[in-house]
C-alpha atoms as a PDB file:
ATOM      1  CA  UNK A   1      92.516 185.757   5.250  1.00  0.00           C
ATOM      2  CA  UNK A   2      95.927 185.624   6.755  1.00  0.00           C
ATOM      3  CA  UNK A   3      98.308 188.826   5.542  1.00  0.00           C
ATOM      4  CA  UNK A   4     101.126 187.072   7.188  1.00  0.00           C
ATOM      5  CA  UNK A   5     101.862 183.107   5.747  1.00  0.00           C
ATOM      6  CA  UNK A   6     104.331 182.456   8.692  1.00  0.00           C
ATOM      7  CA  UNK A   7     101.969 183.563  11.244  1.00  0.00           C
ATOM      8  CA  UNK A   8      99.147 181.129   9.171  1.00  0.00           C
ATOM      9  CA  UNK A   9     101.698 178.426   8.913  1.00  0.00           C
ATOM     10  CA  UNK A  10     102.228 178.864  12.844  1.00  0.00           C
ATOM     11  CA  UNK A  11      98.423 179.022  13.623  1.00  0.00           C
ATOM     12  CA  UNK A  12      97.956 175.570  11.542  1.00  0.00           C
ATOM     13  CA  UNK A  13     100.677 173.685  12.484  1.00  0.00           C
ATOM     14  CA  UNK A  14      99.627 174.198  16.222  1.00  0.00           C
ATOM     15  CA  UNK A  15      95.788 173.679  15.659  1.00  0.00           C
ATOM     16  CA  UNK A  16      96.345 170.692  13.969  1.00  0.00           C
ATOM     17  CA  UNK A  17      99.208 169.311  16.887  1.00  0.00           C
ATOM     18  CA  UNK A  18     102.186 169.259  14.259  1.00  0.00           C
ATOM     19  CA  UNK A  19     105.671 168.131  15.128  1.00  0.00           C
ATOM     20  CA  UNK A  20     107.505 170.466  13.992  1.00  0.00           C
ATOM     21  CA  UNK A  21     110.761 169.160  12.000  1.00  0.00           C
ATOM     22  CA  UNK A  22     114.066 171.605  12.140  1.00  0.00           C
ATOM     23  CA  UNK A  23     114.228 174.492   9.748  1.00  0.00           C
ATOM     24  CA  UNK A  24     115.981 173.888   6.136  1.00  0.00           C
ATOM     25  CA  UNK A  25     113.615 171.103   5.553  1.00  0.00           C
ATOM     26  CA  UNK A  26     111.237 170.227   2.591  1.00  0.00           C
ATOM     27  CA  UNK A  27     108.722 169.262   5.100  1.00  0.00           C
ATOM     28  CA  UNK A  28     107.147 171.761   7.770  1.00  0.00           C
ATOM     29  CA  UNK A  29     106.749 168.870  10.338  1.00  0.00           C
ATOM     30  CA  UNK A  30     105.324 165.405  11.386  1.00  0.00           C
ATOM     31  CA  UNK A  31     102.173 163.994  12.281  1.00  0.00           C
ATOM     32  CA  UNK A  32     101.362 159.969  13.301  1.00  0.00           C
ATOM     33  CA  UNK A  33     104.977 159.157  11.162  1.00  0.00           C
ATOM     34  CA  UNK A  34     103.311 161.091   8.042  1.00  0.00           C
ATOM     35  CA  UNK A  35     105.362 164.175   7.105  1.00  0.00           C
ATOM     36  CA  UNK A  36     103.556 167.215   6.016  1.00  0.00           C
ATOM     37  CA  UNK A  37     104.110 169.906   4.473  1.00  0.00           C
ATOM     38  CA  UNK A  38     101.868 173.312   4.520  1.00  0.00           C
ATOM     39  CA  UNK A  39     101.616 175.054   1.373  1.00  0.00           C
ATOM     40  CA  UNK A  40     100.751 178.780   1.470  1.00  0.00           C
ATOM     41  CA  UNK A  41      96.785 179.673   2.458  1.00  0.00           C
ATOM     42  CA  UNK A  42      96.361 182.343  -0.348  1.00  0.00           C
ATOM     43  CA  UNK A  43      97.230 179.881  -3.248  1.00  0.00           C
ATOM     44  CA  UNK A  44      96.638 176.615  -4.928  1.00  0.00           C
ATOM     45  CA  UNK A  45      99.406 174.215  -5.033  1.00  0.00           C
ATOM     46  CA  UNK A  46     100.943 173.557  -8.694  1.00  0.00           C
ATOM     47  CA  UNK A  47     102.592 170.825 -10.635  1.00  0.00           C
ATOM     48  CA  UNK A  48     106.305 172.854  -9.659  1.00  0.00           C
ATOM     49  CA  UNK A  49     105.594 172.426  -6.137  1.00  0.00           C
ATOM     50  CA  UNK A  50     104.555 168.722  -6.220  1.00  0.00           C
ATOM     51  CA  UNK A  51     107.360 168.570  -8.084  1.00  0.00           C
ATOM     52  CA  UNK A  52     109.894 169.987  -5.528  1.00  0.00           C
ATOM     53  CA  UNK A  53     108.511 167.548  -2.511  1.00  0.00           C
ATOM     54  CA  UNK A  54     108.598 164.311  -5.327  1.00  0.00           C
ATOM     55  CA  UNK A  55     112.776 165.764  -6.214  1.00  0.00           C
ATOM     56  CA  UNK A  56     113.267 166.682  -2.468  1.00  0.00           C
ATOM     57  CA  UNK A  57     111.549 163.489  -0.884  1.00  0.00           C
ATOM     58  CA  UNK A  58     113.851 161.553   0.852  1.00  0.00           C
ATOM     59  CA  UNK A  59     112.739 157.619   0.672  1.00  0.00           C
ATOM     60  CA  UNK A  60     115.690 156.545   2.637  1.00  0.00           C
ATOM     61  CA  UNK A  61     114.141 158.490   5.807  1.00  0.00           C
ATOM     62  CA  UNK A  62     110.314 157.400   4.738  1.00  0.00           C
ATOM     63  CA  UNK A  63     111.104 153.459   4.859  1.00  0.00           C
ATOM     64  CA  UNK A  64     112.652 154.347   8.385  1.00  0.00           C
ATOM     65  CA  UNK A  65     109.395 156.459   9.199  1.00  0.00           C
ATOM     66  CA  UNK A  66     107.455 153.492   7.761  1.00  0.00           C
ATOM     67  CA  UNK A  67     109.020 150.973   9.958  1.00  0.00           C
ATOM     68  CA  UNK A  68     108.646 152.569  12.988  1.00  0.00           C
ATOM     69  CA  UNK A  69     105.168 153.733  12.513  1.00  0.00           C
ATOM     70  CA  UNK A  70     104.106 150.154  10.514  1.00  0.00           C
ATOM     71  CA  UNK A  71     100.506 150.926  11.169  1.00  0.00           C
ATOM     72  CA  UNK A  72     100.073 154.242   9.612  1.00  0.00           C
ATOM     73  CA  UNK A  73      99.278 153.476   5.706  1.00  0.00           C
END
């Protein structure tokens, strides 16, 4: 297991050919218009971190994502 979570969060955001998006954002990057977001490796997400993406989401910037990506559902 990872001792570091930025140096996991690095590893898995290359492997897995991640866009990264600037830093300050909810979201860790962007993948096929889909926005992701890596929670740490040494813990299961819970209800008060869904709940900070659903409070932080921005739907404004999704429909935009949605339209230019209309084939990723």
């Amino acid at each position: 297991m990872f001792r570091n979570p930025v140096e996991a969060k690095d590893l898995l955001i290359n492997a897995l050919e991640i866009q990264r998006l600037e830093n300050g954002n909810l979201f860790d990057g962007e993948k096929d218009g889909r926005l992701i977001k890596i929670m740490p490796v040494n813990r299961i997400a819970t209800r008060a971190d869904l709940s900070e993406l659903i409070t932080g989401f921005d739907y404004k910037a999704f429909g935009h994502r949605q339209a230019q990506n209309p084939g990723n559902r």
